[in-house]
Protein backbone atom coordinates (compact mmCIF):
# COMPACT_ATOMS: atom_id res chain seq x y z
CA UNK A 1 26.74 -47.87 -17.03
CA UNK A 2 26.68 -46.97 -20.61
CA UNK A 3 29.38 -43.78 -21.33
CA UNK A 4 27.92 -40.98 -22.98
CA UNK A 5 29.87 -39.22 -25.78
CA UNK A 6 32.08 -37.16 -23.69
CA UNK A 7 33.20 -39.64 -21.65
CA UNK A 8 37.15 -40.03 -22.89
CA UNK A 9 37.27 -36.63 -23.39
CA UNK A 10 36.12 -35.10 -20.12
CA UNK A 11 38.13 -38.26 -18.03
CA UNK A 12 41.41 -37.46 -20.14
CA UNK A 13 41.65 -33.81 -19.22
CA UNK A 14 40.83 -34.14 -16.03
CA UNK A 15 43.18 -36.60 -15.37
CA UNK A 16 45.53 -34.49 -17.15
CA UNK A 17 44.80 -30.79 -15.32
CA UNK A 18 44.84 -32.45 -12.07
CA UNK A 19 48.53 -33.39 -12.03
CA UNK A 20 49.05 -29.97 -12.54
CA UNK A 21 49.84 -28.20 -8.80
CA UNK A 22 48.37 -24.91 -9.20
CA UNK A 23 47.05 -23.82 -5.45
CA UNK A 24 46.61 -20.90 -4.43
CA UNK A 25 48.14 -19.23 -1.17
CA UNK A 26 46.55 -17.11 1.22
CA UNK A 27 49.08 -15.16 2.71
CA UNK A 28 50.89 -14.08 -0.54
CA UNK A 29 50.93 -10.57 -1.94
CA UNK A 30 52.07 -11.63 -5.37
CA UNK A 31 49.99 -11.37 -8.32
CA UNK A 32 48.75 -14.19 -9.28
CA UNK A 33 49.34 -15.34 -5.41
CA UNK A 34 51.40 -18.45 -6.79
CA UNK A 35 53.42 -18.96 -10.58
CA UNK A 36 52.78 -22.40 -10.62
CA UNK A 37 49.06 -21.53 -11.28
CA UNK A 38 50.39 -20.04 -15.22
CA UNK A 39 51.77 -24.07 -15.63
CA UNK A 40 47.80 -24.54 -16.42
CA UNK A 41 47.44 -21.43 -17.92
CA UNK A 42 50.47 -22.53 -20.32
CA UNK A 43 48.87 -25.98 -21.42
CA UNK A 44 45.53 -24.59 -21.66
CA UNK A 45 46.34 -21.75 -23.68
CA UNK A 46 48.34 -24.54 -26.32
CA UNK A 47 45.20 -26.55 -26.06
CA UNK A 48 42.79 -23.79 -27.40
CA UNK A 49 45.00 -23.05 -30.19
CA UNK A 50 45.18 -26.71 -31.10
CA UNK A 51 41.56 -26.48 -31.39
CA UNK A 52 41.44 -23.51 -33.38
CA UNK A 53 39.51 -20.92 -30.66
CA UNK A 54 39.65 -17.28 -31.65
CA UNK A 55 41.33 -14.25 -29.48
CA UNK A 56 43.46 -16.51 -27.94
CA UNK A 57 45.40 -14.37 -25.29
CA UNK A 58 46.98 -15.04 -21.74
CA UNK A 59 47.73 -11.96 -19.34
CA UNK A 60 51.34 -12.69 -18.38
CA UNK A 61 50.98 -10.07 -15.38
CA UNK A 62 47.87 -11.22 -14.14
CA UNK A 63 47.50 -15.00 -15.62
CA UNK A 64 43.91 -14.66 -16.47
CA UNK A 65 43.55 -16.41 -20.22
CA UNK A 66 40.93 -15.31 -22.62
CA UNK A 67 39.54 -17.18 -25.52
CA UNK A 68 36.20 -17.34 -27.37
CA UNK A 69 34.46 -19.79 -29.86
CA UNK A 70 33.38 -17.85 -33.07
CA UNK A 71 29.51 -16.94 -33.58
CA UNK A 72 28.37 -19.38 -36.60
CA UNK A 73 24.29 -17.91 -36.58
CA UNK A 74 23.84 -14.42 -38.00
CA UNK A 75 22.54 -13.20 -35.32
CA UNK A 76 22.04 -14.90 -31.56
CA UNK A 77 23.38 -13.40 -28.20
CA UNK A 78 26.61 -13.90 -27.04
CA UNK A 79 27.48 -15.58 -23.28
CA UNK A 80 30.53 -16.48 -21.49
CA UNK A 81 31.93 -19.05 -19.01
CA UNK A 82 34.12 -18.19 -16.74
CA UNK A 83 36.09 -21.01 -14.67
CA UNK A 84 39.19 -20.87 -12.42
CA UNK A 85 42.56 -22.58 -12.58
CA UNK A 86 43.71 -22.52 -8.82
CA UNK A 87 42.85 -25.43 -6.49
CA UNK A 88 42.48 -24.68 -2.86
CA UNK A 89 44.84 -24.58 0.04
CA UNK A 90 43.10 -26.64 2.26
CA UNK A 91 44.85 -29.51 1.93
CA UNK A 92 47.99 -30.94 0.00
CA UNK A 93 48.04 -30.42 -3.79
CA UNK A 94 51.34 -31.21 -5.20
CA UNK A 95 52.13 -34.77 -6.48
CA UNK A 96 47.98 -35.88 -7.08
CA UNK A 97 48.02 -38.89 -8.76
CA UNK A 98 44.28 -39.09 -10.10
CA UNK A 99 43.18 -42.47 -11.18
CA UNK A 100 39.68 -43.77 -12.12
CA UNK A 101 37.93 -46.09 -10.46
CA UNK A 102 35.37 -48.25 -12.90
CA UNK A 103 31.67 -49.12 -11.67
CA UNK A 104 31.51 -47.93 -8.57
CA UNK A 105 29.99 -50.76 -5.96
CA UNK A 106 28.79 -48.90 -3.21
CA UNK A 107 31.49 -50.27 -0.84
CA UNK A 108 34.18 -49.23 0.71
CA UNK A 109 37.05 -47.36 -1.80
CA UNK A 110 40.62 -48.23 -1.02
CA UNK A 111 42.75 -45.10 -1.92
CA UNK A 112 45.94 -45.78 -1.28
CA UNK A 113 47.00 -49.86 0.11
CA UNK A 114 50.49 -48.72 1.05
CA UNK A 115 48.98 -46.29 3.96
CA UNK A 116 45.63 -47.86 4.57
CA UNK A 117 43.40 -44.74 3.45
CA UNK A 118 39.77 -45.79 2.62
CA UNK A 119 36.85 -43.75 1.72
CA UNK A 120 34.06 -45.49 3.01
CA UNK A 121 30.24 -44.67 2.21
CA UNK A 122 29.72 -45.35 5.65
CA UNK A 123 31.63 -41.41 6.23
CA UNK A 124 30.73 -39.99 2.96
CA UNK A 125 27.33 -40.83 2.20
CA UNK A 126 27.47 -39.03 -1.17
CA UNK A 127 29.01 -41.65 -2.72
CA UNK A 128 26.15 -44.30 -2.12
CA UNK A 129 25.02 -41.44 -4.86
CA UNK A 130 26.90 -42.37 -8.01
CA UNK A 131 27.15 -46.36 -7.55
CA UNK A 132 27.81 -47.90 -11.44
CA UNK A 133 29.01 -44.64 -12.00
CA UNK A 134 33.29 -43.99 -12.83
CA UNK A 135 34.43 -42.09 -10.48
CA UNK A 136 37.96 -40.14 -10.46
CA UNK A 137 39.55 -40.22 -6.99
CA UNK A 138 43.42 -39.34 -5.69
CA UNK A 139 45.58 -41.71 -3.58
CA UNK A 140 44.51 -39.97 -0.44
CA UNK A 141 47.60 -37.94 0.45
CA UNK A 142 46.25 -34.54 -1.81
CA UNK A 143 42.73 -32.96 -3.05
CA UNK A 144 42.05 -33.76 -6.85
CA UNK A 145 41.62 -30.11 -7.52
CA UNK A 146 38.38 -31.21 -9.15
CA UNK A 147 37.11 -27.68 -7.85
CA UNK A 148 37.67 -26.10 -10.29
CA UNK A 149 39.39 -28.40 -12.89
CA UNK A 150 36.45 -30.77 -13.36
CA UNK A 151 34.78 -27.57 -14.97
CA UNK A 152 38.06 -26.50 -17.27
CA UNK A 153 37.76 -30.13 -18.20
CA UNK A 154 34.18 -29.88 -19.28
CA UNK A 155 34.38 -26.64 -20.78
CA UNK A 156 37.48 -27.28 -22.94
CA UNK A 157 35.45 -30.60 -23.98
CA UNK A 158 32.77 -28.37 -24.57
CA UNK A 159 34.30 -25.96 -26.68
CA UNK A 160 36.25 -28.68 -28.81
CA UNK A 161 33.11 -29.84 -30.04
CA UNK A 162 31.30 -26.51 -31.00
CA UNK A 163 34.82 -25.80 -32.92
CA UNK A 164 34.85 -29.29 -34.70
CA UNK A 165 31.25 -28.90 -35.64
CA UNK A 166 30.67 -25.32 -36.94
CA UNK A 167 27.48 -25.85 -38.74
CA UNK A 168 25.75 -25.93 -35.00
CA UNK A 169 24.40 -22.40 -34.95
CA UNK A 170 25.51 -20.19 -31.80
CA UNK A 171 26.68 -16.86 -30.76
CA UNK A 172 30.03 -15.71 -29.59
CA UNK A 173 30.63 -17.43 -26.57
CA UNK A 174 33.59 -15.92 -24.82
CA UNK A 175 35.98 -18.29 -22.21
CA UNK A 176 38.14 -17.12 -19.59
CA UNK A 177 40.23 -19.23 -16.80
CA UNK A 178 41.09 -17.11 -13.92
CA UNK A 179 43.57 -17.55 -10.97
CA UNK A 180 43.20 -16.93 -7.56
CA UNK A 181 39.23 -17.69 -6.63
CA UNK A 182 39.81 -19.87 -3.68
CA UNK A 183 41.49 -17.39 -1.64
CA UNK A 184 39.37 -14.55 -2.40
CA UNK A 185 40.64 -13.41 -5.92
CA UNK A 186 37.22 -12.71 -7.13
CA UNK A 187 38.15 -12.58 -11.30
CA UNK A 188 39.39 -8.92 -10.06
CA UNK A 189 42.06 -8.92 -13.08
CA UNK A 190 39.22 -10.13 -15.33
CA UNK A 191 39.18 -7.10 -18.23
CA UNK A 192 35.19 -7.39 -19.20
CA UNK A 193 36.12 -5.14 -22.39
CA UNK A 194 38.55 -8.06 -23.44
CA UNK A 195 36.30 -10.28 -22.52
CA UNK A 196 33.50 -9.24 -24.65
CA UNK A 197 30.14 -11.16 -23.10
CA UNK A 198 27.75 -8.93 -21.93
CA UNK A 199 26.21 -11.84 -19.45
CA UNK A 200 28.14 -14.84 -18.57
CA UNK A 201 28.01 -18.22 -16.00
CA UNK A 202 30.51 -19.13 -13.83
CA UNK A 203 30.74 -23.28 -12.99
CA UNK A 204 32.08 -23.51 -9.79
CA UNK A 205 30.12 -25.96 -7.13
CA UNK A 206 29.90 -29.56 -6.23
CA UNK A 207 26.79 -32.06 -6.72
CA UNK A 208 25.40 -31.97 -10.50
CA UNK A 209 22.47 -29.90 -11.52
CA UNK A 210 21.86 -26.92 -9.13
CA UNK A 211 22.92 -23.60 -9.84
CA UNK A 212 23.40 -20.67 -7.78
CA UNK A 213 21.54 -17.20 -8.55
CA UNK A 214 22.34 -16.03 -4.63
CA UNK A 215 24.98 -15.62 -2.32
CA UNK A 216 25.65 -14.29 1.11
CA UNK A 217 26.48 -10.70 0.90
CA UNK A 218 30.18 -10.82 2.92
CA UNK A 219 32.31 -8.05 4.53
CA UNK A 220 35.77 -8.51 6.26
CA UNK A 221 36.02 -7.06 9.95
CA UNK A 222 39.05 -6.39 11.98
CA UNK A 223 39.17 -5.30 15.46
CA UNK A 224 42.54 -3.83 17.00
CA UNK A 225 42.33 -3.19 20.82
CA UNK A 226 45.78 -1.41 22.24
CA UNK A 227 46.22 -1.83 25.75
CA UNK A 228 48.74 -0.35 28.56
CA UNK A 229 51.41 -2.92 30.34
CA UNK A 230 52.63 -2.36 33.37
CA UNK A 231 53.58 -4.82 36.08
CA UNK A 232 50.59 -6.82 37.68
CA UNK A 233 51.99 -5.91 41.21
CA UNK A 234 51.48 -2.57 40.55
CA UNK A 235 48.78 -3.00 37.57
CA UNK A 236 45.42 -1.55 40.04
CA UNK A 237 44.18 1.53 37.92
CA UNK A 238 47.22 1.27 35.49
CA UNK A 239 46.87 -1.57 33.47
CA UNK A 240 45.02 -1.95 30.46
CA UNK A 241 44.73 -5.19 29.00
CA UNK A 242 44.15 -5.74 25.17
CA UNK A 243 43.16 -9.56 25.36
CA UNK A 244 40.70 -8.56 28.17
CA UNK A 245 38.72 -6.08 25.91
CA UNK A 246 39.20 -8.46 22.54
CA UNK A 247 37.45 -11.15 24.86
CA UNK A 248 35.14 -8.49 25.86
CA UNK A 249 34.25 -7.61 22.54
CA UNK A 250 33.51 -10.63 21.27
CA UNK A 251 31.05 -12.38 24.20
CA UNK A 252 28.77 -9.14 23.25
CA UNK A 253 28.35 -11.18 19.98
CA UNK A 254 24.90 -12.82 19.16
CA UNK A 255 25.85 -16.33 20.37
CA UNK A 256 23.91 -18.46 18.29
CA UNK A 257 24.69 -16.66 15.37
CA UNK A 258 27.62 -18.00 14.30
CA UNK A 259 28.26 -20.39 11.62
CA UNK A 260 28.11 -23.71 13.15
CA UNK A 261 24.79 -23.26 14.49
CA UNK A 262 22.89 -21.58 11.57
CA UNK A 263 21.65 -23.03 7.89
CA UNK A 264 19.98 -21.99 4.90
CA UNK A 265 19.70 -18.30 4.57
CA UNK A 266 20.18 -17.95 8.47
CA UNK A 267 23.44 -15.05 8.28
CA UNK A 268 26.10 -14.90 11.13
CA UNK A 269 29.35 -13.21 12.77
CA UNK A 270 32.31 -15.73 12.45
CA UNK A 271 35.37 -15.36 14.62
CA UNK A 272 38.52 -16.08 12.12
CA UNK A 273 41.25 -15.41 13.89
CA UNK A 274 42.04 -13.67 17.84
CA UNK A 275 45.81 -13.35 18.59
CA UNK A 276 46.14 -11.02 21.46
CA UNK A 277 48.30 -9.87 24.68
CA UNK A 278 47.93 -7.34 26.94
CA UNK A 279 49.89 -4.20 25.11
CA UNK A 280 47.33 -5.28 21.81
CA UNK A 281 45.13 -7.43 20.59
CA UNK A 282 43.35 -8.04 16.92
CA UNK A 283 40.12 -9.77 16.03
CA UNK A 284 39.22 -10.49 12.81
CA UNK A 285 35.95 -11.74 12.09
CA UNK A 286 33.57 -12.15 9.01
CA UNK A 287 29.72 -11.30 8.28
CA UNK A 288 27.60 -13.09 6.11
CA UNK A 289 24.14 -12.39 5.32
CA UNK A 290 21.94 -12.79 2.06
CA UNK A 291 19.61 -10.31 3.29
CA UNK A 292 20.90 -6.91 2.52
CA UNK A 293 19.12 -5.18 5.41
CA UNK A 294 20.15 -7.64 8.03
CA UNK A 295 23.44 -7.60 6.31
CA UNK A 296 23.61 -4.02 6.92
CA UNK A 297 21.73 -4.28 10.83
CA UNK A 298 25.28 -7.14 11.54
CA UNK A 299 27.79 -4.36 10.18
CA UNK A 300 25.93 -1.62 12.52
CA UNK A 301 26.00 -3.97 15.50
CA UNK A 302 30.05 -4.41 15.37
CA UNK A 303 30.34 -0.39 14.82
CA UNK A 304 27.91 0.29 17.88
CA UNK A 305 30.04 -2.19 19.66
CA UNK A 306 33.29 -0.64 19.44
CA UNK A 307 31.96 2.84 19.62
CA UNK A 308 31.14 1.33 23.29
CA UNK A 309 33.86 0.27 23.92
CA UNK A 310 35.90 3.28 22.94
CA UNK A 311 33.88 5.44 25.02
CA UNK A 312 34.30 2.88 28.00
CA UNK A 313 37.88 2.72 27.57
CA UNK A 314 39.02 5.83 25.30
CA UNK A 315 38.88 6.28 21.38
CA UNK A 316 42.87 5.34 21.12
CA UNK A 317 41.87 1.54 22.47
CA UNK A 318 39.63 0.46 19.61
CA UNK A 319 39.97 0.96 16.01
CA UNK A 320 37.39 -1.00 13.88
CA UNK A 321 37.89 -1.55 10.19
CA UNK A 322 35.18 -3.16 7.53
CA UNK A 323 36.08 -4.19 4.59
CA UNK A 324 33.56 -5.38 1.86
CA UNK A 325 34.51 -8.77 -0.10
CA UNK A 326 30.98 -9.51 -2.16
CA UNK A 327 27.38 -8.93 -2.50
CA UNK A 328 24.68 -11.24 -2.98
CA UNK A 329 24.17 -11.75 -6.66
CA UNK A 330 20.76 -11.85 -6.39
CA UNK A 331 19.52 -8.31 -7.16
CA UNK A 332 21.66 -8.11 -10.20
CA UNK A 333 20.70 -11.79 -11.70
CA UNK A 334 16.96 -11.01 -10.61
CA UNK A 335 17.10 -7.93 -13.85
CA UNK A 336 17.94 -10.82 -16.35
CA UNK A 337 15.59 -13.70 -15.85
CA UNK A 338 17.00 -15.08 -19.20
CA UNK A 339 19.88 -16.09 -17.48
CA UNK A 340 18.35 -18.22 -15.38
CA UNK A 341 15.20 -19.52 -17.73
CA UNK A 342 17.85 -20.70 -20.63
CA UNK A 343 19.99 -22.22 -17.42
CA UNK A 344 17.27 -23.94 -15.85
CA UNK A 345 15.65 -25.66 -19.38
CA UNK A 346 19.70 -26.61 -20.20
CA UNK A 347 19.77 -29.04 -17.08
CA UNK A 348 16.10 -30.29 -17.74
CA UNK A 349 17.09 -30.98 -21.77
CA UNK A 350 20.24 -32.92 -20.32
CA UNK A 351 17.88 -35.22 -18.25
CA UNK A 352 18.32 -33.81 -14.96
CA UNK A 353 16.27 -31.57 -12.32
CA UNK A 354 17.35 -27.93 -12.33
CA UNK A 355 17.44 -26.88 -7.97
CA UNK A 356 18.95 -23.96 -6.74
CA UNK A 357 20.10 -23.21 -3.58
CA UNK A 358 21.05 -19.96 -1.65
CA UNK A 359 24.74 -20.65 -1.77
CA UNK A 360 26.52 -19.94 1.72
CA UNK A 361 29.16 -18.61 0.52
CA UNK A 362 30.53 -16.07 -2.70
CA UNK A 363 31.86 -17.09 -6.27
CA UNK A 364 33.55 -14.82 -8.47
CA UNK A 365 30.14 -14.30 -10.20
CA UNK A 366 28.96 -12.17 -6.97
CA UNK A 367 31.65 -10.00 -7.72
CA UNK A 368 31.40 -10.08 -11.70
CA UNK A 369 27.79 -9.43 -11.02
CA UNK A 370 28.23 -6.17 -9.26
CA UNK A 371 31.05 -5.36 -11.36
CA UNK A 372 28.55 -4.73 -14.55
CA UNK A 373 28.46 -8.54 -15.71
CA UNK A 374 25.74 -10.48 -14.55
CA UNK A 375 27.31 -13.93 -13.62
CA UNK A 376 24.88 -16.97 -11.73
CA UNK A 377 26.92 -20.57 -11.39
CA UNK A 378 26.65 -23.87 -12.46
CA UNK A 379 27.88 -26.61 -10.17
CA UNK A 380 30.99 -28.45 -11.85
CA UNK A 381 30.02 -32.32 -10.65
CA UNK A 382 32.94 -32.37 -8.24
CA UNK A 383 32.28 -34.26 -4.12
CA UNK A 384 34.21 -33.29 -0.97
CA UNK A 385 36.03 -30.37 -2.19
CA UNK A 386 39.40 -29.24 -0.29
CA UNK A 387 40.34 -31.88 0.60
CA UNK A 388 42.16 -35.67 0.47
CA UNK A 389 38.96 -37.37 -0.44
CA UNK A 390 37.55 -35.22 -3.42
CA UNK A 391 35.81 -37.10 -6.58
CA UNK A 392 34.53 -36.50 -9.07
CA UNK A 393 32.29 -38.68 -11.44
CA UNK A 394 32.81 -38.70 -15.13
CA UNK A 395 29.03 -38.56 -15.85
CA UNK A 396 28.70 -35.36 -14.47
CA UNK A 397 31.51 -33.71 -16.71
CA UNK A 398 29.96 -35.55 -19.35
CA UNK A 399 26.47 -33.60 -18.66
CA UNK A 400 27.74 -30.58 -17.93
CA UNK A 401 28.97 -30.89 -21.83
CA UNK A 402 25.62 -31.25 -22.19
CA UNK A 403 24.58 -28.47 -20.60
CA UNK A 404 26.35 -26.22 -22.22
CA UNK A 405 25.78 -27.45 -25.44
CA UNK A 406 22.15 -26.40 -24.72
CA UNK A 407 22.88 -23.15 -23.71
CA UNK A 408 24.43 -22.15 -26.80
CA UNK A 409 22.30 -23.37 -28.85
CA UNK A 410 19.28 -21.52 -26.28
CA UNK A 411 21.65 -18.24 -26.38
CA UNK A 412 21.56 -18.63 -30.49
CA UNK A 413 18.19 -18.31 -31.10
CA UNK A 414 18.01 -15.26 -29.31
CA UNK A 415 18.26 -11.76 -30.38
CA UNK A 416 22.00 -10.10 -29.80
């Protein structure tokens, strides 16, 4: 397959990035929830100023790094792009050793000879996707951390070329690299003043050429039960038993609706996490819905639950909290259909079919969105995110240069 112009550019950094170990960690309390996530932040930041980007800045408290191409048309609106520089927990990160695999054949892919690990079409049928294509894979032992790096890679590539070609006319286009998205960071630490975009994308999602303009609306719900002990010879009128009424708790949960058995926009209850005994016991669960109604009819049902429950058993035995994590983008995208218009004729001018899909999940535009900056996503080209057998083909770095190339030059020839 013939390589587009990108093609050393985009394969280079990624190859580069990926080597870098920057997960995340869920159970951390630090800010950003792991150090080694400012060792990108570090080269990236060097790499900007190589290439002469304006308002170059890194937050060394919160490791979000800010940076922005200079407007070269008098007038045109400025965007953003906002991409994140952790990698996910999932599965092992330190130690990748990316390598690129030439001309895909459609057969079997032999990751690592030493421990036998092949990817095989046969399991992933994605692949059968991108035969002739280069694809860049990991030995098998660790995730590539394309999600999210195959975006920074395209990006940076992206910006490069608007910097080393300043009579293409554009608006400001402001860049920021955030930590923390893949265990729930959101682009919380993201100052929008510094920033200085009024509407941005994020790129952050597999396959090439959909984009995302809706998410699940998602709360966090914990459940504490506190029971009595006593001993079970004696137990008859006594006893109270916390794992009994977590168990009880959850079987008065729609059955079907539950992750596993639902699709599309279809919301649910998922059970996380149930560690229990019979002095106390704690559920935690999450709720997912893109309808905001329903949404709100699922955070009502676990309420009316344990208000039964506490009457049943006494208000000191059940102690519900909800916590909100995101909202559906949706009904603050739907007040700037430019965002999606310019978005959608981007992909079609690179060659490709623009599809959306309502995402099952959050990105940090959900919260960005709600937060005052109206944020839809881009997929970044990467396959079989989280884990050992993530790809990502060079092509689809090299069009989502592409993509953005058109966007800025879409965003220019509008008013500011």
């Amino acid at each position: 397959m013939e390589k587009m112009p990108f093609y050393a550019q985009v394969r280079d950094r990624l190859l580069r990035y990926a080597r870098v170990d920057t997960q995340s960690a869920r159970e951390s309390d630090t800010v950003p929830t792991t150090r080694k996530q400012f060792d990108l932040a570090y080269l990236l930041r060097d790499e900007l100023k190589e290439m002469g980007a304006s308002e170059v800045w890194l937050d060394e408290e919160k490791c979000v790094l800010y940076a922005a191409v200079p407007a070269t048309a008098s007038q045109g609106m400025p965007f953003g792009i906002v991409t994140h520089m952790d990698t996910a927990p999932d599965a092992p990160g330190a130690g990748c050793r990316p390598w690129v695999l030439k001309a895909y054949d459609g057969g079997d892919i032999r990751l690592n000879e030493a421990l036998g690990i092949v990817m095989s079409p046969k399991e992933f049928p994605n692949l059968l996707n991108y035969v002739g294509q280069d694809l860049i894979l990991t030995d098998g032992t660790t995730l590539l951390g394309g999600d999210d790096k195959a975006a920074i890679a395209a990006v940076m590539t992206f910006a490069e070329h608007l910097l080393r070609h300043p009579k293409l006319p554009h608006g400001r286009i402001a860049l920021a690299f955030t930590p923390d998205e893949e265990v729930g960071g959101l682009a919380k630490d993201l100052d929008l003043d510094r920033f200085g975009a009024r509407v941005a994308y994020t790129l952050d999602g597999d396959y090439l050429g959909y984009y995302e303009n809706e998410t699940f609306n998602a709360s966090h719900a914990t459940v504490v039960f506190t029971g009595r002990s006593v001993h079970t010879g004696t137990a008859k009128g006594i006893m109270i038993n916390a794992a009994d009424l977590a168990a009880e708790f959850v079987a008065q949960l729609p059955p079907r609706e539950k992750p596993q058995f639902t699709e599309g926009r279809e919301g649910f209850f998922h059970l996380v996490s149930l560690q229990a005994d019979v002095e106390q016991a704690r559920v935690d669960l999450i709720i997912r819905d893109h309808d905001a109604t329903l949404f709100a009819r699922r955070e009502q049902l676990l309420r009316d639950l344990a208000d039964k429950m506490a009457e049943a058993y006494g208000p000191d035995r059940v102690r519900l909290t909800i916590t909100p994590t995101y909202r559906n983008m949706k009904e603050v995208i739907d007040r700037y259909p430019f965002l999606i218009d310019n978005l959608k004729q981007a992909i079609t001018l690179s060659g490709l079919t623009p599809r959306s899909v309502a995402f099952r999940g959050g990105t940090d535009g959900s919260a960005l969105s709600h937060r005052g900056l109206p944020c839809p996503n881009l997929s970044a080209g990467y396959e079989n995110a989280h884990g050992r057998f993530e790809f990502v083909p060079i092509r689809s770095m090299e069009k989502n240069v592409e993509i953005l190339l058109h966007l800025a030059r879409l965003f220019g020839e509008m008013q500011a």
